[in-house]
Protein backbone atom coordinates (compact mmCIF):
# COMPACT_ATOMS: atom_id res chain seq x y z
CA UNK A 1 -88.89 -37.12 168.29
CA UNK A 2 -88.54 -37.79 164.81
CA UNK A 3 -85.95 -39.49 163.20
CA UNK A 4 -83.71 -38.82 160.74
CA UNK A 5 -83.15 -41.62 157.80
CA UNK A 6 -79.52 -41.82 157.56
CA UNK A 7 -79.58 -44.81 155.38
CA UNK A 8 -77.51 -44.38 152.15
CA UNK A 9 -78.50 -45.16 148.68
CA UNK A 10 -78.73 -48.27 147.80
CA UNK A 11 -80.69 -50.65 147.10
CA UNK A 12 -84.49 -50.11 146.46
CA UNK A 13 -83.95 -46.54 147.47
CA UNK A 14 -81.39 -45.80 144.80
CA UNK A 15 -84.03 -47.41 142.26
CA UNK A 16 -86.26 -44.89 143.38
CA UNK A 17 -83.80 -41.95 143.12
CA UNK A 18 -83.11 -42.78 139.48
CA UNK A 19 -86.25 -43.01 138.53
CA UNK A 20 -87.25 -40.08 140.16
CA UNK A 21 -84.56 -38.37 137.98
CA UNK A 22 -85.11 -39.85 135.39
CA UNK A 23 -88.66 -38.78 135.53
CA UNK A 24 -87.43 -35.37 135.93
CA UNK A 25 -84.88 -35.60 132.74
CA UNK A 26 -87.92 -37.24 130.84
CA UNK A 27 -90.02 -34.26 131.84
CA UNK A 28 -88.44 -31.49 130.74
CA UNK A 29 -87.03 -32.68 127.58
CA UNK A 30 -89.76 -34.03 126.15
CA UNK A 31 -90.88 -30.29 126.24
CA UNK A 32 -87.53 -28.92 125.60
CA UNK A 33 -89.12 -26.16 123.33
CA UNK A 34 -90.61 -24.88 126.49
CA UNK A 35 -87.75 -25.67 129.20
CA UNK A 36 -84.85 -25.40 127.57
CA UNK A 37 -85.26 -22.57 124.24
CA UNK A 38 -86.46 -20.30 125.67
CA UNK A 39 -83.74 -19.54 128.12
CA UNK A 40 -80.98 -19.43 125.26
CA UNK A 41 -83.54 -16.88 123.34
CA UNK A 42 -84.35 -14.75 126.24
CA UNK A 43 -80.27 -14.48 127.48
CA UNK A 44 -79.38 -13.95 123.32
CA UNK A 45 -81.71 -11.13 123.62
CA UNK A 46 -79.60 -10.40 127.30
CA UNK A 47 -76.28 -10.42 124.94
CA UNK A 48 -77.63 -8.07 121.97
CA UNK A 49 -79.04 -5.46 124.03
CA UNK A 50 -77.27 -4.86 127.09
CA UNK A 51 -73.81 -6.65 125.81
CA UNK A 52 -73.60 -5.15 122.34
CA UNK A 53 -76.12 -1.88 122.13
CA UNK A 54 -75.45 -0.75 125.78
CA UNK A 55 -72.32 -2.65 126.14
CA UNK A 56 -70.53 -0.25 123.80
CA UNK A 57 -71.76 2.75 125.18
CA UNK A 58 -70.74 1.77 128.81
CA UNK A 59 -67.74 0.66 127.54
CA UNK A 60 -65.93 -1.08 130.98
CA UNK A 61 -67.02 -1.80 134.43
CA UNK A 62 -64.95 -3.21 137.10
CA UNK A 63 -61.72 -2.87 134.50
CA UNK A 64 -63.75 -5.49 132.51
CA UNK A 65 -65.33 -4.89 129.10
CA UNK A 66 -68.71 -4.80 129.73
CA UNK A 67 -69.71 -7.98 127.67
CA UNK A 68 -66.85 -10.08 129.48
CA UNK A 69 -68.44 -8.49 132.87
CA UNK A 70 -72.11 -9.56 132.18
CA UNK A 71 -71.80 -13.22 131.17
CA UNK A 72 -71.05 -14.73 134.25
CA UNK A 73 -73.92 -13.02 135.83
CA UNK A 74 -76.54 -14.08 133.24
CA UNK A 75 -75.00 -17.76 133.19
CA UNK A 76 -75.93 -17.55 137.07
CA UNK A 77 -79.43 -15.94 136.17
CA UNK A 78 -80.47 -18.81 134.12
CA UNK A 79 -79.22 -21.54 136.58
CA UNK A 80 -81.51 -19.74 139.44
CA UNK A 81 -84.62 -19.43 137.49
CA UNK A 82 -84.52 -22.71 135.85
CA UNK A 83 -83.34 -24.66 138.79
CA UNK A 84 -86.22 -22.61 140.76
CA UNK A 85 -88.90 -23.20 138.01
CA UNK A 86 -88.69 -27.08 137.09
CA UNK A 87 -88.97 -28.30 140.37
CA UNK A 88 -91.81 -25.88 141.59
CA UNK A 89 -94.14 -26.77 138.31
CA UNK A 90 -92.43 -30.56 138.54
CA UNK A 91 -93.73 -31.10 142.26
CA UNK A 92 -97.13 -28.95 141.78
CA UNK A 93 -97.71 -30.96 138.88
CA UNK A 94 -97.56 -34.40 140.85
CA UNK A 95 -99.80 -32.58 143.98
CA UNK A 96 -102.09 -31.33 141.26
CA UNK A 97 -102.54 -35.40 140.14
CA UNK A 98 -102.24 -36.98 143.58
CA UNK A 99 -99.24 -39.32 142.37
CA UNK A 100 -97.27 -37.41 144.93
CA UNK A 101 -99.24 -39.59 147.07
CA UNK A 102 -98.55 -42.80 146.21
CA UNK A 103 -94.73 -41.80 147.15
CA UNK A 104 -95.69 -40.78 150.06
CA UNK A 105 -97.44 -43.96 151.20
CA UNK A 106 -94.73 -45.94 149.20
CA UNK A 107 -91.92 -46.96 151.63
CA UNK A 108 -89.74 -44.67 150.04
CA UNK A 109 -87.92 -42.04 152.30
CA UNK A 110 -88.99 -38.49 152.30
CA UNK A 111 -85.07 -37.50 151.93
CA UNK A 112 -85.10 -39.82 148.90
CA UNK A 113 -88.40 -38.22 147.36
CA UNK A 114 -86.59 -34.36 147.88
CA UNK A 115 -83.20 -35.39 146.59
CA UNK A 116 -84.95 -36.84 143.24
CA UNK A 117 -86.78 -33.57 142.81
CA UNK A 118 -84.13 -31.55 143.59
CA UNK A 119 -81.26 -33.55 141.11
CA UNK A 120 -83.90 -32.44 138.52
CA UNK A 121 -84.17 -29.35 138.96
CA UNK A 122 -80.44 -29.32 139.35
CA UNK A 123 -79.53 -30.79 135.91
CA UNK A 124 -81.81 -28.84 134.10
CA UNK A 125 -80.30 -25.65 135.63
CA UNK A 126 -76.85 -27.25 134.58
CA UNK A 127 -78.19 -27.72 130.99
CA UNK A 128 -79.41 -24.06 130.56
CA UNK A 129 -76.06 -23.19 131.84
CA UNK A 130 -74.53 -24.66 129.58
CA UNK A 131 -76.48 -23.76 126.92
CA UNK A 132 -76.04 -20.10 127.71
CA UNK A 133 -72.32 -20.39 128.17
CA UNK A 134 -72.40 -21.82 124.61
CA UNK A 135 -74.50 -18.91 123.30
CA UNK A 136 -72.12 -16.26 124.86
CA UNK A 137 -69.01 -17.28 122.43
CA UNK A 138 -70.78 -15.56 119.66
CA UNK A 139 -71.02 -12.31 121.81
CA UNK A 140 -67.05 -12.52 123.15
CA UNK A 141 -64.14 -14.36 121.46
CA UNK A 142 -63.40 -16.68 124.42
CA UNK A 143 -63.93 -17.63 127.92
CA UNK A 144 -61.41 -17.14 130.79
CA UNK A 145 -61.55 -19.25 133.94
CA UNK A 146 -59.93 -17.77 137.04
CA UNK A 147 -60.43 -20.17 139.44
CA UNK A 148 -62.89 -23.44 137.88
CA UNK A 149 -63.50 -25.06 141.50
CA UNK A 150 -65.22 -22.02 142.43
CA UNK A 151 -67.01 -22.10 139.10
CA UNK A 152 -68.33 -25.55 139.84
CA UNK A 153 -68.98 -25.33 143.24
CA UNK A 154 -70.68 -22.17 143.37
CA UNK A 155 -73.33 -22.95 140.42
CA UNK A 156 -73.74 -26.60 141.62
CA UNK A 157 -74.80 -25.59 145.28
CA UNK A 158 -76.79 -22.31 143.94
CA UNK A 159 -78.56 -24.62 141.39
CA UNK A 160 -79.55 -26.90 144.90
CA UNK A 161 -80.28 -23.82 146.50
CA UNK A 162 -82.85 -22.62 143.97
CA UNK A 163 -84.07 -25.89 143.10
CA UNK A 164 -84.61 -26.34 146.90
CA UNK A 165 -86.79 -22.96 146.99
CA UNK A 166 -88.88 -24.18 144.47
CA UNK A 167 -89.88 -27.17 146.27
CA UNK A 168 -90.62 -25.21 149.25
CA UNK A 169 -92.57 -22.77 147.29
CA UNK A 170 -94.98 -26.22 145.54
CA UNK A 171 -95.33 -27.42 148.66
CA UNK A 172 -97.35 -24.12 149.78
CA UNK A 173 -99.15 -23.99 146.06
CA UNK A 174 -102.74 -24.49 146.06
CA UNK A 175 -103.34 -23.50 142.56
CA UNK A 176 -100.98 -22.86 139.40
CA UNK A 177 -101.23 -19.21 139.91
CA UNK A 178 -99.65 -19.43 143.38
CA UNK A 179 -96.38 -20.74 141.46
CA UNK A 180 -96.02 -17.54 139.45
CA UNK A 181 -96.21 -15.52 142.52
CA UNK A 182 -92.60 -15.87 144.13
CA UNK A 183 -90.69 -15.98 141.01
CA UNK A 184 -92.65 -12.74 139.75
CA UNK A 185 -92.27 -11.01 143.06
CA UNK A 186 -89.46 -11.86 144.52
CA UNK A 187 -87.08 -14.25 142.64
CA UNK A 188 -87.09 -11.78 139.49
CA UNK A 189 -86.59 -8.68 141.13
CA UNK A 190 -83.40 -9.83 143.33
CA UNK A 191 -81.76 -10.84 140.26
CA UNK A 192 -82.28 -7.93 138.51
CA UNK A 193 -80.63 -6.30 141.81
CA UNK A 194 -78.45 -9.10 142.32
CA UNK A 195 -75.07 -7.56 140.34
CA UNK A 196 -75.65 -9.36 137.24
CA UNK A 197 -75.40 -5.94 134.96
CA UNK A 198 -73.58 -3.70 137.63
CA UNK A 199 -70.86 -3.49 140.10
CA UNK A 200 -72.23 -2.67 143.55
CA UNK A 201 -69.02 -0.38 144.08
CA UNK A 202 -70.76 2.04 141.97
CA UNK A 203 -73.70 2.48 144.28
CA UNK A 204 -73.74 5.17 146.87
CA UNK A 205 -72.53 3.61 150.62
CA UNK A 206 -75.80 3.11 151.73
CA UNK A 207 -76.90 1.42 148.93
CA UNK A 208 -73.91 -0.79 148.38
CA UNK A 209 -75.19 -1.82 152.25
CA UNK A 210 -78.76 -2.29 151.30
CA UNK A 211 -77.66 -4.57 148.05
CA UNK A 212 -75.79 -6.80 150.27
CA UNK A 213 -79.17 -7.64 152.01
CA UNK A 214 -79.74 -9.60 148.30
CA UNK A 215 -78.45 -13.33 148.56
CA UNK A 216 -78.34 -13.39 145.17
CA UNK A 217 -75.33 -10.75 145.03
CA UNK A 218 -73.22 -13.27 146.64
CA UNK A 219 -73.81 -16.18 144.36
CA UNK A 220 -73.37 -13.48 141.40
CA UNK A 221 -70.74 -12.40 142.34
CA UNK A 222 -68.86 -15.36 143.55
CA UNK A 223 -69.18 -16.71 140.04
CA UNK A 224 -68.33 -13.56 139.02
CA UNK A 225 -65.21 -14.58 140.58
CA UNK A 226 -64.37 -18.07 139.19
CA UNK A 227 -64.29 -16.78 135.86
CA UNK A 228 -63.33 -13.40 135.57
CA UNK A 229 -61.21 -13.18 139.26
CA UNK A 230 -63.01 -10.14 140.43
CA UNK A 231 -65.83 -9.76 143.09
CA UNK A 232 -67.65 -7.04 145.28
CA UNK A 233 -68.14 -9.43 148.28
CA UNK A 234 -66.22 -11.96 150.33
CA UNK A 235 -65.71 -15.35 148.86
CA UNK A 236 -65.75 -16.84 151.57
CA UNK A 237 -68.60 -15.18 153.16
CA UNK A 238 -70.55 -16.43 149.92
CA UNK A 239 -69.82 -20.03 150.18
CA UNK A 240 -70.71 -19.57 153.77
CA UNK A 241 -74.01 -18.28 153.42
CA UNK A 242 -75.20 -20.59 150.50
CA UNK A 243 -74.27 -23.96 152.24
CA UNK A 244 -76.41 -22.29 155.56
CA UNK A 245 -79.53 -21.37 153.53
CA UNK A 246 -79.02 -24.84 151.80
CA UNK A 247 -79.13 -26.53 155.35
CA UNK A 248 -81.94 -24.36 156.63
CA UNK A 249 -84.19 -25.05 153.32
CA UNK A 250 -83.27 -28.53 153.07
CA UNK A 251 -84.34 -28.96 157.09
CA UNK A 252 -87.56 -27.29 156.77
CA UNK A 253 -88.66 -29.19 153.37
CA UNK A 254 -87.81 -32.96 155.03
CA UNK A 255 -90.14 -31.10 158.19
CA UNK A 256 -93.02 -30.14 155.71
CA UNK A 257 -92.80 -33.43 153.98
CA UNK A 258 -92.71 -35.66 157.44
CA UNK A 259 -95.93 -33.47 158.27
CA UNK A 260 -97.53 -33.80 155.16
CA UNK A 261 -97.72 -29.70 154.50
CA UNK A 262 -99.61 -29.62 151.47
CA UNK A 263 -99.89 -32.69 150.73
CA UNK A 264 -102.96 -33.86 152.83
CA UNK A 265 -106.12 -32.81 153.08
């Protein structure tokens, strides 16, 4: 049976957790014109077209104005796709150059190894966040909290979530390309679907049923909630199913890595 390092942090492993982050901080800011721009570019472009040119023509949705309606949901699509993409191309890279191995043979934990990854991928999606809720005061004249623990919470354990995915989806990578696929494929797709531009209540029944198949409608649109105090889904059912699929991912990664998926030849 294998067993579980329940040691905390400290000592020589909380060395190697901060330098594993730090790593990870190093990374994608020394490249910040391709990590970090591009995001604010691609969710100003978000903003002009669907906020202001489509925006006015929709007028409101969900009693909202339609600008104040989409920013929560492209704040959310930035921290999933950036959390997602820095630690998939973070932990590829080190496969791709074997220094993943010299962690693995180091006598640093494998819980220790995922956590550092994952806090990367984590802050960066943070940052972008950020960034983007910056970028959306020149699109609306001020942002409303409704509830800010949700706020928090919810983009903090979606950002793990993600970030966690990612390292899942590196661990299976056997060339660059393969690290495209799922964020092409899939990842893309159910955010588009995910509620960030729509309310589900004005889909058909059956649709409004299909949509809630999406994960990524809950995290939408329980963010959704912490800042404008409106959601299609349960709140509760949202915080629910995030903290399982973070236990589920986080279970199977620590797995892969005791096993080596991926990692050995």
């Amino acid at each position: 049976m294998q067993r579980i390092d329940t040691t905390p942090i400290q000592g020589s492993n909380w060395v190697a957790f901060k330098t594993i982050i730090y790593k990870e901080i190093t990374r994608f800011m020394r490249i910040w014109v391709q990590t970090i721009l591009p995001p604010a570019i691609t969710m100003s472009l978000y903003f002009v077209i669907f906020g202001n040119l489509i925006g006015s023509r929709v007028g409101t949705m969900d009693g909202l104005p339609y600008m104040e309606f989409i920013v929560p949901g492209l704040i959310m699509m930035s921290v999933i796709t950036n959390s997602y993409s820095n630690v998939v191309s973070s932990f590829f890279s080190a496969k791709y150059q074997r220094s993943i191995e010299e962690m693995m043979i180091s006598p640093v934990p494998n819980w220790i190894i995922l956590a550092g990854f994952i806090g990367g991928g984590v802050l960066r999606g943070l940052l972008t966040g950020v960034i983007v809720t910056a970028v959306s005061l020149f699109f609306i004249d001020k942002i409303v909290i409704h509830n800010i623990f949700v706020v928090f919470s919810v983009v903090i354990l979606t950002s793990i979530l993600f970030a966690l995915a990612g390292f899942l989806n590196a661990l299976f990578a056997k060339s660059f390309d393969d690290i495209s696929i799922i964020p092409t494929f899939v990842l893309t797709p159910l955010t588009y679907l995910g509620g960030v531009f729509y309310s589900i209540q004005l889909l058909p029944e059956f649709w409004q049923g299909v949509s809630k198949v999406n994960p990524i409608i809950y995290m939408v649109n329980a963010f959704r909630y912490g800042f404008l105090g409106k959601s299609d889904i349960s709140i509760e059912m949202a915080f629910g199913l995030i903290l399982v699929f973070i236990t589920i991912l986080t279970s199977i990664c620590l797995y892969l890595l005791h096993k080596g998926k991926g990692l050995r030849s």
